[in-house]
C-alpha atoms as a PDB file:
ATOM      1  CA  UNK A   1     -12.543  39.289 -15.345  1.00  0.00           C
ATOM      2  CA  UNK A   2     -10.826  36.845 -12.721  1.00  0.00           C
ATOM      3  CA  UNK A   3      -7.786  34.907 -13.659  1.00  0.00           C
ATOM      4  CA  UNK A   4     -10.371  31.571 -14.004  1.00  0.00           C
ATOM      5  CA  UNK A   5     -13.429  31.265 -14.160  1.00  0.00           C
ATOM      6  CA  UNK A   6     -15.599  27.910 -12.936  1.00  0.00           C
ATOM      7  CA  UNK A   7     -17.164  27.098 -16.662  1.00  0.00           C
ATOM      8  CA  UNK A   8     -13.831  27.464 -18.202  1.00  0.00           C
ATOM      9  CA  UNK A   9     -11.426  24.167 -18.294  1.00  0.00           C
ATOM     10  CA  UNK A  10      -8.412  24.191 -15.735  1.00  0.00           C
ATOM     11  CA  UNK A  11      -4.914  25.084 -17.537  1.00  0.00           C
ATOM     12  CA  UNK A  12      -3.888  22.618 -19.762  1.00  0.00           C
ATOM     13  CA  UNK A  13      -7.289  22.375 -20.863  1.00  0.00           C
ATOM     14  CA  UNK A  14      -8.501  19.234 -18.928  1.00  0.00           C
ATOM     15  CA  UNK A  15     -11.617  19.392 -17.671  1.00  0.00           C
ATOM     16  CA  UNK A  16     -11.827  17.572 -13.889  1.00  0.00           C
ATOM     17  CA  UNK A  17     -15.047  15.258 -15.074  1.00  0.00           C
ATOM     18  CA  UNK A  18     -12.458  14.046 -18.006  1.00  0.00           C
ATOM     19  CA  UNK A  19      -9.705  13.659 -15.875  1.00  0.00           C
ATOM     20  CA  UNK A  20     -11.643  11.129 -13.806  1.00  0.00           C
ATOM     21  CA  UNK A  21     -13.197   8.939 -16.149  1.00  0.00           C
ATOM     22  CA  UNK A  22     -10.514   8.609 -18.898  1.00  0.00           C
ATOM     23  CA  UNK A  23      -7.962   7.655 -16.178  1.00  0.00           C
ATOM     24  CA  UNK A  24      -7.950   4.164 -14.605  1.00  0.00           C
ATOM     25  CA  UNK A  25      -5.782   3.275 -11.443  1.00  0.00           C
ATOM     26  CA  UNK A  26      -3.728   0.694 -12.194  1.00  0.00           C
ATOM     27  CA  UNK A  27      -4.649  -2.898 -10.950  1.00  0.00           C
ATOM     28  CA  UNK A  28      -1.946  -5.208  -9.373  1.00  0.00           C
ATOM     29  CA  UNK A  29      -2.916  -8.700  -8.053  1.00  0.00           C
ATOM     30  CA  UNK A  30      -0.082 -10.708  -6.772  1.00  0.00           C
ATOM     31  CA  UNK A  31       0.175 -14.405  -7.036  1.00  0.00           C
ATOM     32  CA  UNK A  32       1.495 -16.119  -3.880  1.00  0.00           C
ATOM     33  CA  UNK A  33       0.216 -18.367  -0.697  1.00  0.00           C
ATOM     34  CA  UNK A  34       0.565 -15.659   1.610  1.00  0.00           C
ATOM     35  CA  UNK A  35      -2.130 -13.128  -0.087  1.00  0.00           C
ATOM     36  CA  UNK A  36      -5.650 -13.420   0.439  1.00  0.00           C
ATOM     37  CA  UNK A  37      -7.687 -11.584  -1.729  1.00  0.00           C
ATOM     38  CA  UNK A  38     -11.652 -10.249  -0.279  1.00  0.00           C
ATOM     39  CA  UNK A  39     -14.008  -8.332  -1.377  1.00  0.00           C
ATOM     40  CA  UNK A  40     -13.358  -5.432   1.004  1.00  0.00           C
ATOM     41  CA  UNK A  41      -9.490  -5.796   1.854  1.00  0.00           C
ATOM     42  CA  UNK A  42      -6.336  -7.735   1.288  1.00  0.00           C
ATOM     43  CA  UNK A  43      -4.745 -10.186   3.576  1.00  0.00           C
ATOM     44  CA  UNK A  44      -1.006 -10.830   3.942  1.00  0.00           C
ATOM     45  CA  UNK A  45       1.497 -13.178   6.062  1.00  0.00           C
ATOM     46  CA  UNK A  46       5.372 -11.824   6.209  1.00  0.00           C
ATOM     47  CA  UNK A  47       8.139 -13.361   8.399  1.00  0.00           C
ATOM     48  CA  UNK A  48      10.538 -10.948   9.822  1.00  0.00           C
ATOM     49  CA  UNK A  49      13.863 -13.205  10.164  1.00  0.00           C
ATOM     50  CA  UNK A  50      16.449 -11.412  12.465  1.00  0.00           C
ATOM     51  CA  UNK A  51      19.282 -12.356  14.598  1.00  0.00           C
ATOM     52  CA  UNK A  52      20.197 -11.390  18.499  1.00  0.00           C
ATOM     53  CA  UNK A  53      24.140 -11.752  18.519  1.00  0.00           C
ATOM     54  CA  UNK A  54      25.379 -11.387  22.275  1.00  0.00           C
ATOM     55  CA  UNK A  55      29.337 -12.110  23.411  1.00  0.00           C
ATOM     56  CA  UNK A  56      29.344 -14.833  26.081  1.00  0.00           C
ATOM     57  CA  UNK A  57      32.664 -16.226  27.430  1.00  0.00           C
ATOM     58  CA  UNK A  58      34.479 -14.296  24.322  1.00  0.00           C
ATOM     59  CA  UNK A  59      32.861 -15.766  21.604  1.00  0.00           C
ATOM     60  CA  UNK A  60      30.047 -14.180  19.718  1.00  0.00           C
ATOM     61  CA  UNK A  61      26.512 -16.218  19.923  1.00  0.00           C
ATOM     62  CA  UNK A  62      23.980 -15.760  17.150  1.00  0.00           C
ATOM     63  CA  UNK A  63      20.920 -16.621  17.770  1.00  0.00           C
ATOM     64  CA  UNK A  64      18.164 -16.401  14.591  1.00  0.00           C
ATOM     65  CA  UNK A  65      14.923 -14.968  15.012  1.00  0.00           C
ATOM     66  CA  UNK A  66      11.078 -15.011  13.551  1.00  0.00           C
ATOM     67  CA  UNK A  67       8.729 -13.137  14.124  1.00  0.00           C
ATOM     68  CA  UNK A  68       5.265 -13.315  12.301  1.00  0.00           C
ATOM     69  CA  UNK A  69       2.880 -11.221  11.015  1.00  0.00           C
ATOM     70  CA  UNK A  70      -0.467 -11.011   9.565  1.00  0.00           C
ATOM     71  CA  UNK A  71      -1.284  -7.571   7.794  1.00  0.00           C
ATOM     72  CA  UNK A  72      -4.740  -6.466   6.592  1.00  0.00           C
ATOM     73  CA  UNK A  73      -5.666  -3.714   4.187  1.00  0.00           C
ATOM     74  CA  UNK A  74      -8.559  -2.378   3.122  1.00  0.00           C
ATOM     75  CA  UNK A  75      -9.227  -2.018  -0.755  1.00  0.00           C
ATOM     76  CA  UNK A  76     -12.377   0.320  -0.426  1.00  0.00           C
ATOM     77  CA  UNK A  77     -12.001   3.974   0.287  1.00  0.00           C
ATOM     78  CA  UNK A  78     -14.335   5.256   2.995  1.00  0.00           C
ATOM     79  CA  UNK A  79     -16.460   8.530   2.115  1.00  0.00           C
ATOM     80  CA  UNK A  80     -14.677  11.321   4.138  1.00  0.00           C
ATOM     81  CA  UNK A  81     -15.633  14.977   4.489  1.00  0.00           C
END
């Protein structure tokens, strides 16, 4: 007899049907006026604040920077293989 068979259970006696359905994924839905929530994906705005520092005339210059950006992710899986 092989070490498993396909009708038996896999070790630790889950079956992968039960695994699936008694299992949710966790749901997390953030409040806040830079998420945008679609049917198909998630929109978000971040600023990326930075600072160029650069010696001129022996003193040090800092100069802030933003940068925007605008990500978008999708919230349905696409069927592979």
């Amino acid at each position: 007899m092989p070490p498993f068979s396909i009708d038996q259970p896999l070790s630790g006696g889950y079956e992968p049907s039960a695994i699936s359905d008694s299992l949710a994924r966790p749901t997390v839905h953030v409040t806040s006026d830079n998420i945008a929530y679609h049917d198909d994906h998630i929109l978000s705005k971040y600023v990326y604040e930075n600072a160029i520092v650069s010696k001129e005339l022996g003193k040090f210059v800092v100069k802030p920077t933003k940068t925007q950006y605008e990500f978008k992710t999708d919230t349905v899986v696409p069927r592979v293989g």
